[in-house]
C-alpha atoms as a PDB file:
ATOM      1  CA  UNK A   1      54.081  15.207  15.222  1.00  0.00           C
ATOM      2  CA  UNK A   2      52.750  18.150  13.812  1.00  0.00           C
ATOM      3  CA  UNK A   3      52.260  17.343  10.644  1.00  0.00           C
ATOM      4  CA  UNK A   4      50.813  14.156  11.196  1.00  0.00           C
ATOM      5  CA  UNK A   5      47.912  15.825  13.203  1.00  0.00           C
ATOM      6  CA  UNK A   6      47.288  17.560  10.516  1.00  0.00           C
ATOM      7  CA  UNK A   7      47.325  14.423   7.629  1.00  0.00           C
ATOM      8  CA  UNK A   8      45.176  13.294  10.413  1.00  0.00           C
ATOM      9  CA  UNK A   9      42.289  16.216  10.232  1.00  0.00           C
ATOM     10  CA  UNK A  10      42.735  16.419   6.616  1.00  0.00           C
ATOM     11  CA  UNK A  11      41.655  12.419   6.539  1.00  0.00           C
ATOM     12  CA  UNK A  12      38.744  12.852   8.894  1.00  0.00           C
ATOM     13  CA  UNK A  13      37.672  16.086   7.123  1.00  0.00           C
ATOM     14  CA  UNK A  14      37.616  14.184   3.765  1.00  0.00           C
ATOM     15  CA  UNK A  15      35.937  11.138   5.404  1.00  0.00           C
ATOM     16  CA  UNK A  16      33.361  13.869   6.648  1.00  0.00           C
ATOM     17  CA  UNK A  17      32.832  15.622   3.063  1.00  0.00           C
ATOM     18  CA  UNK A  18      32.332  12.176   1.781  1.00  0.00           C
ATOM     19  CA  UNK A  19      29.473  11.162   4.356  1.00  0.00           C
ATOM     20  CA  UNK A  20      27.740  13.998   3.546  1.00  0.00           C
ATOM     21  CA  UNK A  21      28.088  14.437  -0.096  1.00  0.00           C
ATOM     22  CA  UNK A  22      26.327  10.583   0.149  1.00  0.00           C
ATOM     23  CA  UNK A  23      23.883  11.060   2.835  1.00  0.00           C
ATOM     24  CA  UNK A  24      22.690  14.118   0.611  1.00  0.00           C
ATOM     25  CA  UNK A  25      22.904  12.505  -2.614  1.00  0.00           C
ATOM     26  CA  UNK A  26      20.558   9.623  -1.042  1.00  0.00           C
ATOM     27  CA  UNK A  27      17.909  11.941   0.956  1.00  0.00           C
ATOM     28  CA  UNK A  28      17.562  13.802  -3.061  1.00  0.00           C
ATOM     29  CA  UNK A  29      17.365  10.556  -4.506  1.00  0.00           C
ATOM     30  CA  UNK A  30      14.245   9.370  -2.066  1.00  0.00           C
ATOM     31  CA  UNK A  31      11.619  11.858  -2.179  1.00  0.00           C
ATOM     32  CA  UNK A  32       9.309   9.698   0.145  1.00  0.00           C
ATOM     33  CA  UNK A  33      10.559   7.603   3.233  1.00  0.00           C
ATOM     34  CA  UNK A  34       8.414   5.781   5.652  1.00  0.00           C
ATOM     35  CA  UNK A  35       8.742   6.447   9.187  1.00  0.00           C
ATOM     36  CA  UNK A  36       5.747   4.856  10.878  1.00  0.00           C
ATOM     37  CA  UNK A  37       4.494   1.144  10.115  1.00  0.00           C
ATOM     38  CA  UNK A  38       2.162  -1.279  11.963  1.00  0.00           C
ATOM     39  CA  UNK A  39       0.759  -4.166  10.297  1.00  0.00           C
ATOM     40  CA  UNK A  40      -1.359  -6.577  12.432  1.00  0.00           C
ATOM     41  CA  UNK A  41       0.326 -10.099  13.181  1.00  0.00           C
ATOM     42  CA  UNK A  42      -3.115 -11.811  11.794  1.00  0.00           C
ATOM     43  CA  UNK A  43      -6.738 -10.736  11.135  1.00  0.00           C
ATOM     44  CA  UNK A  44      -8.853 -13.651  11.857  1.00  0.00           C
ATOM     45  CA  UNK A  45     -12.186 -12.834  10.056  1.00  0.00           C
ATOM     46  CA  UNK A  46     -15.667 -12.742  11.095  1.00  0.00           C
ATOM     47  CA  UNK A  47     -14.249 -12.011  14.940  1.00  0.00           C
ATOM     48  CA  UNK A  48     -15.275  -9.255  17.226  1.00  0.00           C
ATOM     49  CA  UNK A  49     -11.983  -7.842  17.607  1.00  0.00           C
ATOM     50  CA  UNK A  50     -10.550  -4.570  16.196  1.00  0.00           C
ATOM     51  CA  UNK A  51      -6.632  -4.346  14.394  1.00  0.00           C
ATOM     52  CA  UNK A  52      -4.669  -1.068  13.251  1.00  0.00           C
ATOM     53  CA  UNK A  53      -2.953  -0.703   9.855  1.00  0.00           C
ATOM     54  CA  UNK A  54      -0.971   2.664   9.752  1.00  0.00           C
ATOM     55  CA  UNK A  55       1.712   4.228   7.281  1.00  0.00           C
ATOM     56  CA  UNK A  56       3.319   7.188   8.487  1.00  0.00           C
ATOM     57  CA  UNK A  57       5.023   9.083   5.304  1.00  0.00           C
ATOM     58  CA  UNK A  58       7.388  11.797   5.375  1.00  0.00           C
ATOM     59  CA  UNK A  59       8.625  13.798   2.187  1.00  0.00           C
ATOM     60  CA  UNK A  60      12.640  14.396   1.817  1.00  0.00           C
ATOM     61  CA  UNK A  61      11.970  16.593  -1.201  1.00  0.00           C
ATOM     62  CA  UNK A  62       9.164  18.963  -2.736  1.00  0.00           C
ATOM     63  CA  UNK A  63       7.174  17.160  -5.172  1.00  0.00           C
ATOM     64  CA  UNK A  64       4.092  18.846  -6.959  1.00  0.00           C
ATOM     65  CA  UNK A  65       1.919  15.433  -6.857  1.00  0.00           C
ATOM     66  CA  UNK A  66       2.271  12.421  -4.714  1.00  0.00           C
ATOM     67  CA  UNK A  67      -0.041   9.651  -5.119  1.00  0.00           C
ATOM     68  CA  UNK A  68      -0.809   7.222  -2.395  1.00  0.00           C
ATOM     69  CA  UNK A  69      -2.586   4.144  -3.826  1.00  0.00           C
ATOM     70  CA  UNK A  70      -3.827   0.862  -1.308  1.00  0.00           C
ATOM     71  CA  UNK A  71      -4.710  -2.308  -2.578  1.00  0.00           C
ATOM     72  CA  UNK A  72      -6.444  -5.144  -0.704  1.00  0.00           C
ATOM     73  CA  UNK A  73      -5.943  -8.868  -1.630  1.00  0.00           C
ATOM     74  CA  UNK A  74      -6.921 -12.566  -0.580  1.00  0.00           C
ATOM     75  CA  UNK A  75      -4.974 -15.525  -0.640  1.00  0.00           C
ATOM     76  CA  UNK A  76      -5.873 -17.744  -3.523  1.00  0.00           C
ATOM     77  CA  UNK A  77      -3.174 -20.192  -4.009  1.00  0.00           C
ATOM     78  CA  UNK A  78      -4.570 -23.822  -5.226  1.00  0.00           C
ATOM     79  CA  UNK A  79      -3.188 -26.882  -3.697  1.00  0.00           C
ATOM     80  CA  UNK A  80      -2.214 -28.646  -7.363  1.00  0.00           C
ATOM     81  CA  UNK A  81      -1.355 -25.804  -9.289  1.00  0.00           C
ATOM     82  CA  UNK A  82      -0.492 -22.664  -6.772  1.00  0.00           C
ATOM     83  CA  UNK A  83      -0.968 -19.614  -9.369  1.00  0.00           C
ATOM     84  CA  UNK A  84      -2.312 -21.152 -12.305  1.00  0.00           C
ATOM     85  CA  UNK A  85      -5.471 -19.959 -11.512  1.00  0.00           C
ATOM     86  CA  UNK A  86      -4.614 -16.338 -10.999  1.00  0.00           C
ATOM     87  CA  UNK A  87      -1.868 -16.635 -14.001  1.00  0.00           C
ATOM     88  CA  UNK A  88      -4.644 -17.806 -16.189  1.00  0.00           C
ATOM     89  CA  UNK A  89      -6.908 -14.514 -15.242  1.00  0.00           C
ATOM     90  CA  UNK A  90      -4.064 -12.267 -15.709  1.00  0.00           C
ATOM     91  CA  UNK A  91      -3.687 -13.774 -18.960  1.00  0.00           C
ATOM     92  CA  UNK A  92      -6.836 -13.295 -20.392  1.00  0.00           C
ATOM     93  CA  UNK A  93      -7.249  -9.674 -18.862  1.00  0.00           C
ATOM     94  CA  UNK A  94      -4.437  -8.663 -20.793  1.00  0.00           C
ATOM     95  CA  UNK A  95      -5.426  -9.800 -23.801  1.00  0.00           C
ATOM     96  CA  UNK A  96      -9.009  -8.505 -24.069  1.00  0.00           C
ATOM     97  CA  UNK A  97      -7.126  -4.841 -22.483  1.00  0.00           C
ATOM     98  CA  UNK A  98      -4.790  -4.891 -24.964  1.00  0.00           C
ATOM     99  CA  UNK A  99      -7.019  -5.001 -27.566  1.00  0.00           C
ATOM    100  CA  UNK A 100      -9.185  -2.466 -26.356  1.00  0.00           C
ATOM    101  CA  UNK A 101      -5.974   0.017 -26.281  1.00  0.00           C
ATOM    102  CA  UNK A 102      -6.441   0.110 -22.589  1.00  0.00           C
ATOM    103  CA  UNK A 103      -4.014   0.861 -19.972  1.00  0.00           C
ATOM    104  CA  UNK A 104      -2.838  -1.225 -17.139  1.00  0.00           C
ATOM    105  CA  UNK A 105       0.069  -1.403 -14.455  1.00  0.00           C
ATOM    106  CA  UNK A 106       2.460  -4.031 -14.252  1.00  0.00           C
ATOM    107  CA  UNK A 107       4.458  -3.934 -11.062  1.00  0.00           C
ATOM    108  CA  UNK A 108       6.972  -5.332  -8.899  1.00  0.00           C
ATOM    109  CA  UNK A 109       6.697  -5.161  -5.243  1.00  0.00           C
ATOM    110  CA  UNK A 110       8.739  -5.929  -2.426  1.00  0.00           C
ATOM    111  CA  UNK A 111       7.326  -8.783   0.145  1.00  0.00           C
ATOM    112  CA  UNK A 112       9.102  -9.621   3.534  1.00  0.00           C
ATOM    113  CA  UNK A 113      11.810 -12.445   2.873  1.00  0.00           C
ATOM    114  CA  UNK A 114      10.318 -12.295  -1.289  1.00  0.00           C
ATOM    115  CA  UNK A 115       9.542 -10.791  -3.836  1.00  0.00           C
ATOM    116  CA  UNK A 116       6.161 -10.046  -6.213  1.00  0.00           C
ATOM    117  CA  UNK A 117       4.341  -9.351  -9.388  1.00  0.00           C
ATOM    118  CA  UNK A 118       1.117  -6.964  -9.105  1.00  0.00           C
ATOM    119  CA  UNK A 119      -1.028  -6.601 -11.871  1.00  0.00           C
ATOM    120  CA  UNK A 120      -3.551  -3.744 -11.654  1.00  0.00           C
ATOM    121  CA  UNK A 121      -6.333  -3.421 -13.877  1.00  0.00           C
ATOM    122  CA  UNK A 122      -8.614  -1.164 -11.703  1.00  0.00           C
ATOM    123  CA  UNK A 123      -8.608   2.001 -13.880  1.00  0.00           C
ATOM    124  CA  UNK A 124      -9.133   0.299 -17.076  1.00  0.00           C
ATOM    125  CA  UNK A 125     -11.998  -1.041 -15.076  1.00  0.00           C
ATOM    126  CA  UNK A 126     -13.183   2.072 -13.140  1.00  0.00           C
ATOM    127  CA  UNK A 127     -13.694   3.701 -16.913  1.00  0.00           C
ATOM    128  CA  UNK A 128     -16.267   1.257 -17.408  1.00  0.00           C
ATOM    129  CA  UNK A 129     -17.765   0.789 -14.562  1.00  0.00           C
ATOM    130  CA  UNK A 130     -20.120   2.538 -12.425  1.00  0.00           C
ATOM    131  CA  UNK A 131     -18.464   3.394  -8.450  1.00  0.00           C
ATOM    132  CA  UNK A 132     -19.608   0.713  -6.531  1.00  0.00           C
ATOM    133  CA  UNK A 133     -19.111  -1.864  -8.910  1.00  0.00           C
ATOM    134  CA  UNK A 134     -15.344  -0.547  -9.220  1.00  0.00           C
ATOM    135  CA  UNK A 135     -14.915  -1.017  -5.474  1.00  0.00           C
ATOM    136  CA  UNK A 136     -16.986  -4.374  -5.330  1.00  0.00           C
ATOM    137  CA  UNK A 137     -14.810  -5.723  -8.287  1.00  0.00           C
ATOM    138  CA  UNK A 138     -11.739  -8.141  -8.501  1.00  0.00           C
ATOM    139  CA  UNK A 139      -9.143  -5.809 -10.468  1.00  0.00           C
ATOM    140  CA  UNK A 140      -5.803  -6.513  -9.084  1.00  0.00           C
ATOM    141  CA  UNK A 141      -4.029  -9.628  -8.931  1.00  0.00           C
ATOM    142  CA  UNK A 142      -0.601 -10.722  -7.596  1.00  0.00           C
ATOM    143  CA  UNK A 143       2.255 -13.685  -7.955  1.00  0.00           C
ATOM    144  CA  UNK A 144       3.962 -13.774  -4.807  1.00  0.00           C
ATOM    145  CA  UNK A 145       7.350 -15.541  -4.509  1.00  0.00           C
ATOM    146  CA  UNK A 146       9.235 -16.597  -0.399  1.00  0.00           C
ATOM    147  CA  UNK A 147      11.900 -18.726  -0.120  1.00  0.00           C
ATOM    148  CA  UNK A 148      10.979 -20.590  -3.615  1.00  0.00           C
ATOM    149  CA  UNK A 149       7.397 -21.123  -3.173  1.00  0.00           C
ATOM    150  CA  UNK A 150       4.718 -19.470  -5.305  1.00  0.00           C
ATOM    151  CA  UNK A 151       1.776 -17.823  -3.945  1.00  0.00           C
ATOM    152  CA  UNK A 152      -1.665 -16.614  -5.420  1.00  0.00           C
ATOM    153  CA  UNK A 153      -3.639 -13.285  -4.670  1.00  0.00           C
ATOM    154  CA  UNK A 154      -6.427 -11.562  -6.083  1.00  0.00           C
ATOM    155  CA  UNK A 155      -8.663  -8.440  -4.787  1.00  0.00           C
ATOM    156  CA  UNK A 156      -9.573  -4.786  -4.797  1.00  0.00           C
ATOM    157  CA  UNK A 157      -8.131  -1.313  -5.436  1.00  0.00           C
ATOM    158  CA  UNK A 158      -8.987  -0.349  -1.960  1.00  0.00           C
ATOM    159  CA  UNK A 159      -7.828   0.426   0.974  1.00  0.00           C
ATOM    160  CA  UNK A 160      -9.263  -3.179   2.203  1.00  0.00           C
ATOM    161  CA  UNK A 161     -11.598  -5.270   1.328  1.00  0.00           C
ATOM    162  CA  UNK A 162     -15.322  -5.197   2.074  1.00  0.00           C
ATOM    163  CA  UNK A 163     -14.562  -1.692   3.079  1.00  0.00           C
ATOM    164  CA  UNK A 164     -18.192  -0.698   4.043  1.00  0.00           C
ATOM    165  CA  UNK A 165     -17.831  -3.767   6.926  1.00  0.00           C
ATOM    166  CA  UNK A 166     -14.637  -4.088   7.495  1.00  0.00           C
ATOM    167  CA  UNK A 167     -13.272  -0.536   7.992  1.00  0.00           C
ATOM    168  CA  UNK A 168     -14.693   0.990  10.927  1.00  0.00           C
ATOM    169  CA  UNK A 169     -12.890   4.108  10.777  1.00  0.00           C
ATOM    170  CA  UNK A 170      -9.935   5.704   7.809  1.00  0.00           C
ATOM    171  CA  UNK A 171      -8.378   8.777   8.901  1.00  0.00           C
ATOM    172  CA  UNK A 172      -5.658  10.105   5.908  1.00  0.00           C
ATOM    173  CA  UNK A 173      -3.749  13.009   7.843  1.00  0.00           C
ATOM    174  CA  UNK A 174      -1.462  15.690   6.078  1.00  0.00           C
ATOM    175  CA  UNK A 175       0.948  17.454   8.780  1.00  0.00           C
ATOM    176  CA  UNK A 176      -1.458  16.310  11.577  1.00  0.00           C
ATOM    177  CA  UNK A 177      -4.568  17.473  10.207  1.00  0.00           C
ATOM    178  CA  UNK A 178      -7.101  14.737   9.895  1.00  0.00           C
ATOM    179  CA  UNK A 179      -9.803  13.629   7.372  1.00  0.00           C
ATOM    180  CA  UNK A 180     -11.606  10.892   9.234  1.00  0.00           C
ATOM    181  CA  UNK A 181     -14.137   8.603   7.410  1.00  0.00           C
ATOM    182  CA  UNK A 182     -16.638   6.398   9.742  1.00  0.00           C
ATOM    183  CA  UNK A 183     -18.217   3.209   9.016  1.00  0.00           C
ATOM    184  CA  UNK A 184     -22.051   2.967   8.016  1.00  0.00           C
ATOM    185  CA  UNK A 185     -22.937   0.451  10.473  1.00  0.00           C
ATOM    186  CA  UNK A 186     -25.509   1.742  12.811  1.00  0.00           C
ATOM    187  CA  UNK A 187     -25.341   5.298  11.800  1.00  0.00           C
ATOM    188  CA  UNK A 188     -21.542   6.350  13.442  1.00  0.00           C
ATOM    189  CA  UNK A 189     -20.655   8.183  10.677  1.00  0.00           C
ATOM    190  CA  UNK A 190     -23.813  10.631  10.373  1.00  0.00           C
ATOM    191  CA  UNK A 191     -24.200  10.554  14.322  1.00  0.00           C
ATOM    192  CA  UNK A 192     -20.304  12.189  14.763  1.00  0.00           C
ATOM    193  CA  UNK A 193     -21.066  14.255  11.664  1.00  0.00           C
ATOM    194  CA  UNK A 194     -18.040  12.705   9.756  1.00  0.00           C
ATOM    195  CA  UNK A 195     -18.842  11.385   5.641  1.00  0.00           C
ATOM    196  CA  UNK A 196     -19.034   7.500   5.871  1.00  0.00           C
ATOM    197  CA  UNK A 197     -16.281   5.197   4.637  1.00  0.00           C
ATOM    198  CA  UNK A 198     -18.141   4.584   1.309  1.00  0.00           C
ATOM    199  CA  UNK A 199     -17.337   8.476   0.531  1.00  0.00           C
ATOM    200  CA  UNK A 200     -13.280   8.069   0.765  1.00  0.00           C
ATOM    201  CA  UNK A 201     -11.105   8.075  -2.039  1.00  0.00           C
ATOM    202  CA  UNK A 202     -11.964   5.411  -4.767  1.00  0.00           C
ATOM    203  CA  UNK A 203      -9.778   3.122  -5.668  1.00  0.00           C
ATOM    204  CA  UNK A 204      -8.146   3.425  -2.391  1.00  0.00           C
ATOM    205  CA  UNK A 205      -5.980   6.023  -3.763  1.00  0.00           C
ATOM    206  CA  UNK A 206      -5.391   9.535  -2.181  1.00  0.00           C
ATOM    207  CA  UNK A 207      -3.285  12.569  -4.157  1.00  0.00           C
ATOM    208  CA  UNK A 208      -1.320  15.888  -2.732  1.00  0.00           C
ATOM    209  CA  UNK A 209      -0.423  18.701  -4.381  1.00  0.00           C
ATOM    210  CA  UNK A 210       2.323  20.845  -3.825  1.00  0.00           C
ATOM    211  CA  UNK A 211       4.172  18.549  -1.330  1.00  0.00           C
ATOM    212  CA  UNK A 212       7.156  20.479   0.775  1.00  0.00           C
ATOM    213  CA  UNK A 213      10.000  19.194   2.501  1.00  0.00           C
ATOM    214  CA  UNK A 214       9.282  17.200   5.971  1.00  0.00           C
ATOM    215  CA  UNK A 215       5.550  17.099   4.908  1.00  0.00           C
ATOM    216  CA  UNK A 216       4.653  14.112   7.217  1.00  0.00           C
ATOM    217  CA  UNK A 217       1.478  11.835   5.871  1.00  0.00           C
ATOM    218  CA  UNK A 218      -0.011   9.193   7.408  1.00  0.00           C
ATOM    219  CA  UNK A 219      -2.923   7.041   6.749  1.00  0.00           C
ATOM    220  CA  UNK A 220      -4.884   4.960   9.860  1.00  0.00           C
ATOM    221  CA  UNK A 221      -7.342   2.093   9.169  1.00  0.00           C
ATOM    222  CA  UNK A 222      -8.909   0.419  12.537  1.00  0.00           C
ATOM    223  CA  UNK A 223     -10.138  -3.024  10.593  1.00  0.00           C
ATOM    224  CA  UNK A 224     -13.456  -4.435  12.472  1.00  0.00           C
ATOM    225  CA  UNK A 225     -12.733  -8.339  11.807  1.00  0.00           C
ATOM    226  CA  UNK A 226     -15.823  -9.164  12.239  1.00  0.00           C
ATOM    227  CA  UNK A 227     -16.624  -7.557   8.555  1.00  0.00           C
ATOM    228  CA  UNK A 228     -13.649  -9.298   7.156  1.00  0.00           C
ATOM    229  CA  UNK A 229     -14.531 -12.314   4.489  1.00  0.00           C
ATOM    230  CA  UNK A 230     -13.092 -15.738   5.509  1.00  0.00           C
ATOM    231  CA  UNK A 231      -9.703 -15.624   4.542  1.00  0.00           C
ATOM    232  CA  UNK A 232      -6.228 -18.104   4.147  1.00  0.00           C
ATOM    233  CA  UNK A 233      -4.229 -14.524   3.991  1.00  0.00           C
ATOM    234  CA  UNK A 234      -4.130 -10.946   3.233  1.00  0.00           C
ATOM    235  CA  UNK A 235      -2.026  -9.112   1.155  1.00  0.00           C
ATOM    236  CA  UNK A 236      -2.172  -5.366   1.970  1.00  0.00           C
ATOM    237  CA  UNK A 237      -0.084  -3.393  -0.622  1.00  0.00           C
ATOM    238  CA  UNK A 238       0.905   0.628  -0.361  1.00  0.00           C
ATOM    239  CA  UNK A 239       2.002   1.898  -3.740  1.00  0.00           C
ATOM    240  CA  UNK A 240       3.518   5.318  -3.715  1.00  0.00           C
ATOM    241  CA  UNK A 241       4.145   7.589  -6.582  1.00  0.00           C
ATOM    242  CA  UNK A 242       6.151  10.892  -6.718  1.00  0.00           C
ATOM    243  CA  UNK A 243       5.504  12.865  -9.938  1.00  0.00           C
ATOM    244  CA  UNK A 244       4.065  10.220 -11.431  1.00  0.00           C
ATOM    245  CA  UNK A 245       7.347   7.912 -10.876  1.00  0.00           C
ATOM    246  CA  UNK A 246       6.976   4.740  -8.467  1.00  0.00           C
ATOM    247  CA  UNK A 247       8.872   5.273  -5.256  1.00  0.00           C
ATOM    248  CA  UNK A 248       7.374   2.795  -2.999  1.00  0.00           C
ATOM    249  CA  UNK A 249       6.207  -0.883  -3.548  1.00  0.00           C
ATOM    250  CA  UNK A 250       5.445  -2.479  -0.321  1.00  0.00           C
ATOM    251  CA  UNK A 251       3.551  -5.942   0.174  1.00  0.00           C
ATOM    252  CA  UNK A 252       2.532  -6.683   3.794  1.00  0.00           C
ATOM    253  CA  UNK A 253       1.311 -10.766   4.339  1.00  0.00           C
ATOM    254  CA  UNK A 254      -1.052 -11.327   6.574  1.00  0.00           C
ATOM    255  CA  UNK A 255      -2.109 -14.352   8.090  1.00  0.00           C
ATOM    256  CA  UNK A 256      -5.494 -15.404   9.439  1.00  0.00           C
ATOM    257  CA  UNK A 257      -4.803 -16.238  12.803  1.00  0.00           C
ATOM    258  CA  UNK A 258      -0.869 -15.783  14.287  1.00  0.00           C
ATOM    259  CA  UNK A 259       1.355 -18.262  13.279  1.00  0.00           C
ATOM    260  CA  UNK A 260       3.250 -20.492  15.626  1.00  0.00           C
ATOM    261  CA  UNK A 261       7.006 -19.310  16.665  1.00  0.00           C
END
């Protein structure tokens, strides 16, 4: 009896080594993890209504530069020929880039129930171009694949579209401290005393140095629909790079108006 308590600890012990030799091999293999997400069921545009988008980050590992980089696109897909369009553009873009000897990014991305291609041309473009052209410009497209259908997308490097309308307020937060941005529109920005949303990060992108274990980062948009073009569907994208190494594709749809149960 004895000795088959002990086989018996020995076995859970090992069991117990095991789970933790994996758990730790896993938490030093993701550097990044997201904790917090909320992604709006629909933005109907050109509506007085108001919808969050927020990330909540937190680091598992010290990294000397993290990278978070937003893009912003609409749906584009044609009725005869779903991506053509946008497979045509990408096409071209690619040529006249590689040409040049420019650099691009070529990505996959992880969609709910799918899968998808980015294509990101923005800082080839942003080299050429003056600021507000850069965030004005179409500079990242996408192929988006669910359940066997193709889908189309095309937009910004930005935290969202339109973002002098559309965003009434960006707050980007490192441990809880906040850097808030404020929309233009009737003066809200210069009347709290906080730098207007056309001052945050180009290219919707936003870098850390020196990043430490349980670092938590979290980026809040409050989207003003009533600035947001007329739209079949959003894709908001967060990219997320550790070191310079992609650790986090994500692809959020969403829909116009909420879609029927």
């Amino acid at each position: 009896m004895v000795r088959r308590e002990i086989v018996g600890i020995l076995l859970i012990s090992v069991v117990a080594s095991t789970l933790l030799t994996y758990y730790l091999r896993r938490e030093a293999a993701t550097p990044v993890e997201i904790l917090d997400l909320n992604i709006p069921e629909a933005i109907p545009p050109g509506q007085k209504s108001v919808h969050e988008i927020l990330a909540g980050l937190v680091l598992r590992k010290r990294v000397e530069s993290l990278l978070l980089d937003f893009d912003c696109l609409l749906n584009v897909t044609g009725e005869e020929d779903p991506t053509g369009g946008v497979e045509e553009s990408v096409q071209v873009i690619r040529r006249l880039l590689d040409s040049a000897g420019a650099s691009y990014t070529v990505e996959e991305i992880q969609v709910e129930d799918g899968s998808a291609t980015l294509y990101d041309f923005s800082q080839a473009f942003s080299v050429l171009a003056p600021r507000l052209a850069t965030l004005s410009s179409t500079t990242v497209y996408c192929i988006v694949e669910i359940g066997g259908e193709k889908f189309a997308f095309r937009g910004v490097s930005d935290f969202f579209v339109n973002r002098n309308c559309s965003i009434a307020s960006l707050t980007l937060s490192k441990n809880e401290v906040p850097e808030t941005y404020l929309t233009m529109q009737a003066g809200e920005a210069k009347a709290q005393g906080k730098p207007s949303i056309m001052e945050a990060p180009i290219l919707g992108r936003k870098g850390y140095n020196a990043t430490s274990v349980d670092d938590r980062l979290s980026v809040r948009m409050i989207i003003n629909s009533i600035g947001v073009p007329g739209h079949s569907g959003i894709l908001e994208v967060l990219r997320v790079n550790a070191e310079g190494e992609p650790v986090i594709a994500r692809g959020f749809v969403i829909p116009a108006s909420v879609q029927p149960g």
